[in-house]
N, C-alpha and C. Protein backbone atom coordinates (compact mmCIF):
# COMPACT_ATOMS: atom_id res chain seq x y z
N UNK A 1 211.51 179.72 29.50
CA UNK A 1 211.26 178.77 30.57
C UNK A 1 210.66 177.47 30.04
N UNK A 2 209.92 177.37 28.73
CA UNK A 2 209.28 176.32 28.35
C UNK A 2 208.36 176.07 29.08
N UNK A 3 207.82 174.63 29.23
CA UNK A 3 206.66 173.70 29.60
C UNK A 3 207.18 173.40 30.85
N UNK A 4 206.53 173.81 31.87
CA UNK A 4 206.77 173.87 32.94
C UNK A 4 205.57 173.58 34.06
N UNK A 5 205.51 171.90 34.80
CA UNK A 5 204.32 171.97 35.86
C UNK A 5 204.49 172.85 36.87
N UNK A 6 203.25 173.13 38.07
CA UNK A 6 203.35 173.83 38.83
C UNK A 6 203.84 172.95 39.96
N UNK A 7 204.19 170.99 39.95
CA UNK A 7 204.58 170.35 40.72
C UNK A 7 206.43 171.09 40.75
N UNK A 8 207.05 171.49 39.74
CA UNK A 8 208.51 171.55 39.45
C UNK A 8 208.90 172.92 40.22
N UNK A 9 207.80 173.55 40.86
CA UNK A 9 207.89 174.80 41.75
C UNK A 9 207.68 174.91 43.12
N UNK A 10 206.51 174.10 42.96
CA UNK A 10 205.89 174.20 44.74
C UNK A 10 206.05 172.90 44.99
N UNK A 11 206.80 172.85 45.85
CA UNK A 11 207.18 171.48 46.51
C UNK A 11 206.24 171.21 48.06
N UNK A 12 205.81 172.69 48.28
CA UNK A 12 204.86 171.96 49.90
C UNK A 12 203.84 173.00 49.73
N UNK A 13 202.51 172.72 49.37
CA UNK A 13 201.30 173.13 49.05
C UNK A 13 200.66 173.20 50.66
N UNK A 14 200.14 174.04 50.93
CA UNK A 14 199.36 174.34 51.86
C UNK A 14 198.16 173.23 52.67
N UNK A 15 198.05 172.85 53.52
CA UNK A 15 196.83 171.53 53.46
C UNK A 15 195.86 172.33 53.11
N UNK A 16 195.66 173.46 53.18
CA UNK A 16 194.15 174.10 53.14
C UNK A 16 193.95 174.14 51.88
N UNK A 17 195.29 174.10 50.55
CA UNK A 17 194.71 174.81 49.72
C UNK A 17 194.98 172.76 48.39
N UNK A 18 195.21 172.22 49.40
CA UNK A 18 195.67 170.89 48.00
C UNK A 18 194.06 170.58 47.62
N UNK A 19 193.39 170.51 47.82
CA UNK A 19 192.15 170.58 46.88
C UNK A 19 191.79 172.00 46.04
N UNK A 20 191.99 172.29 46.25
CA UNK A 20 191.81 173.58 45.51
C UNK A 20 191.12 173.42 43.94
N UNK A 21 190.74 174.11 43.31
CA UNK A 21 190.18 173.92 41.94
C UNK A 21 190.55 175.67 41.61
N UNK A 22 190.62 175.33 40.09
CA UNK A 22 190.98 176.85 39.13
C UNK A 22 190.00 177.79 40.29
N UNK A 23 188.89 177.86 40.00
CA UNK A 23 187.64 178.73 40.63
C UNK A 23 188.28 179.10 41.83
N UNK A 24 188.84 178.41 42.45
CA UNK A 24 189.16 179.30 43.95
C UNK A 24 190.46 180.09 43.63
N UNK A 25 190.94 179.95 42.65
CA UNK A 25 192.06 181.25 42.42
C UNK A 25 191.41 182.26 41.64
N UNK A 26 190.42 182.38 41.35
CA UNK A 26 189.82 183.21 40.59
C UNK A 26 188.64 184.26 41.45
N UNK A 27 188.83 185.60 41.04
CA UNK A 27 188.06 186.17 41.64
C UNK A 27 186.66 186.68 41.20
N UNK A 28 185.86 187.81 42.14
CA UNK A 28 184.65 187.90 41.74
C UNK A 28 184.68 188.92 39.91
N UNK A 29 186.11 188.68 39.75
CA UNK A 29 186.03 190.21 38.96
C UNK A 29 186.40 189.43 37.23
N UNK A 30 186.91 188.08 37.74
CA UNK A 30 187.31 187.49 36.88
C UNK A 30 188.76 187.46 36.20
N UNK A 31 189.58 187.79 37.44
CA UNK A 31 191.13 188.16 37.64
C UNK A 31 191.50 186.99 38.62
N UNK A 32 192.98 186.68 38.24
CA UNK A 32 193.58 185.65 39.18
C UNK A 32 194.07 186.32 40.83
N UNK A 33 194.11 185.23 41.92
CA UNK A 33 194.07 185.55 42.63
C UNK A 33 195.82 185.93 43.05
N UNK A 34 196.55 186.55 42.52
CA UNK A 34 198.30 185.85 42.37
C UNK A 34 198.39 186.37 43.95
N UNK A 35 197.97 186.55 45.08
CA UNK A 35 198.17 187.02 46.50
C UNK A 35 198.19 185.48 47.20
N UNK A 36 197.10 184.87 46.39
CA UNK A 36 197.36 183.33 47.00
C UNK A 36 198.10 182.22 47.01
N UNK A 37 199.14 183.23 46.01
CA UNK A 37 200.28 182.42 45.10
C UNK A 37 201.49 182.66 45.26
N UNK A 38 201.80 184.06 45.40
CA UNK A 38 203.15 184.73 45.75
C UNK A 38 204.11 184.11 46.51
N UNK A 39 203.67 183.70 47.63
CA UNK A 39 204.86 182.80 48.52
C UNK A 39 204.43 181.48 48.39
N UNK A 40 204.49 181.12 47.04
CA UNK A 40 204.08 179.58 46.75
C UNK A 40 205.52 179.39 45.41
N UNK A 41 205.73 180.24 44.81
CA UNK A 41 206.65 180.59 43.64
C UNK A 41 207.25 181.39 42.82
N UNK A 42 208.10 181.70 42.66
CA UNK A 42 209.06 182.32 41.93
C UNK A 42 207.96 183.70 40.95
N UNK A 43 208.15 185.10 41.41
CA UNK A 43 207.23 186.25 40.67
C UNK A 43 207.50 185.96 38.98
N UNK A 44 208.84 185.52 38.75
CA UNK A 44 208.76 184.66 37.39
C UNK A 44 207.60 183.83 36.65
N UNK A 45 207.33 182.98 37.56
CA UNK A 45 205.94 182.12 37.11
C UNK A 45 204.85 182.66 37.53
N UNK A 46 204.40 183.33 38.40
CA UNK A 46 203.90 184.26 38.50
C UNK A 46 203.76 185.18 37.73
N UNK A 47 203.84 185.80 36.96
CA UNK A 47 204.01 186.78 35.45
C UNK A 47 203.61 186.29 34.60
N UNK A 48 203.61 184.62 34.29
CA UNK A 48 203.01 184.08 33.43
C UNK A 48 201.30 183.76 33.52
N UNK A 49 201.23 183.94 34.78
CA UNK A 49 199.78 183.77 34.85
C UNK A 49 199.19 185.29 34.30
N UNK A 50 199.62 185.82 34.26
CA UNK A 50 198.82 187.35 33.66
C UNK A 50 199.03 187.22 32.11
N UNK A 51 199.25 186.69 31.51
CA UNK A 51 198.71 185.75 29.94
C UNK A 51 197.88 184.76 29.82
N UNK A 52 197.61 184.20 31.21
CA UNK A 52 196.37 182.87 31.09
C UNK A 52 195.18 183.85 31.34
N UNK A 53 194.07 183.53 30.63
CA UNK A 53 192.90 184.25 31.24
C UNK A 53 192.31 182.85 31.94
N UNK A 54 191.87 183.08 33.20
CA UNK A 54 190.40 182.00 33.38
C UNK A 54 189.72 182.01 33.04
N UNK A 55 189.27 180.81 32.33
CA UNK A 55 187.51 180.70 31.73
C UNK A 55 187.00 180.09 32.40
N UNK A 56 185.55 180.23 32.43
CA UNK A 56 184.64 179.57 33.27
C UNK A 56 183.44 179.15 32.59
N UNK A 57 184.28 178.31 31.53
CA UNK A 57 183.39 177.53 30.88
C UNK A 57 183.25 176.01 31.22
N UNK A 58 182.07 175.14 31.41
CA UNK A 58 181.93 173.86 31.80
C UNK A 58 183.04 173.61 33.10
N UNK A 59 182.73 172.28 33.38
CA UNK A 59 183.01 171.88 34.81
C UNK A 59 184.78 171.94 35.27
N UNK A 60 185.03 172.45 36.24
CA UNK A 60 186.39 173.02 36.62
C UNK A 60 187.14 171.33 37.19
N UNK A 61 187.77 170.91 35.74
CA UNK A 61 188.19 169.50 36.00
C UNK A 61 190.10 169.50 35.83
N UNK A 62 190.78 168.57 36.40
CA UNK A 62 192.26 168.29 36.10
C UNK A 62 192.07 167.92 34.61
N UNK A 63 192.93 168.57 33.88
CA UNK A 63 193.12 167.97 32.67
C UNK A 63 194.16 167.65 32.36
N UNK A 64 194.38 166.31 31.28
CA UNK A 64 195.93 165.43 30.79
C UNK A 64 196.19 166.14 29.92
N UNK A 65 197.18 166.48 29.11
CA UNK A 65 197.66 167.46 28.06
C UNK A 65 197.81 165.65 27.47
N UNK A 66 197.94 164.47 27.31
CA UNK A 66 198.32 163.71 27.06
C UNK A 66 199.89 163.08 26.73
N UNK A 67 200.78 163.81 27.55
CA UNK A 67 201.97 163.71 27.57
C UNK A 67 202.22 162.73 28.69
N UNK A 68 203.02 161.82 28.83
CA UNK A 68 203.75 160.90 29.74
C UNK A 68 204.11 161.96 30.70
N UNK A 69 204.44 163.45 30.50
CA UNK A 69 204.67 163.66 32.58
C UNK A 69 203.34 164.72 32.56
C-alpha cells in the first residue's frame, strides 16, 4: 500500500470527531480505539494500525514528515 494519508481514505470525518487528537483514539489500556474507526475505512488500513503502538510521550501535536504532501 505504501505511504498513505488518512485524508486519501476518509473523505467525511465526523463533526464530533475533526478535532480529535492521537489520545482520544487511545485507550485506558494503552490499545487503539479501531471501533472508532471501522466505518471511517477500509479493515485494510485498519490492520495497519495494530503495528503502530501509541506513545504517550510529550505533547499530542500534528506533525510534518517534511514532505510537500
Amino acid at each position: 500500500m505504501g505511504k498513505t494519508r488518512l485524508d486519501d481514505w476518509v473523505t467525511d470525518i465526523p463533526s464530533h470527531m475533526r478535532d480529535w487528537c492521537v489520545h482520544e483514539l487511545v485507550d485506558d489500556n494503552g490499545e487503539w480505539k479501531l471501533s472508532e474507526l471501522q466505518d471511517l475505512m477500509p479493515a485494510a488500513v485498519l490492520q495497519k494500525f495494530n503495528v503502530i503502538f501509541p506513545v504517550e510521550e510529550g505533547p499530542d501535536l500534528r506533525y510534518w514528515s517534511g514532505e510537500s504532501r
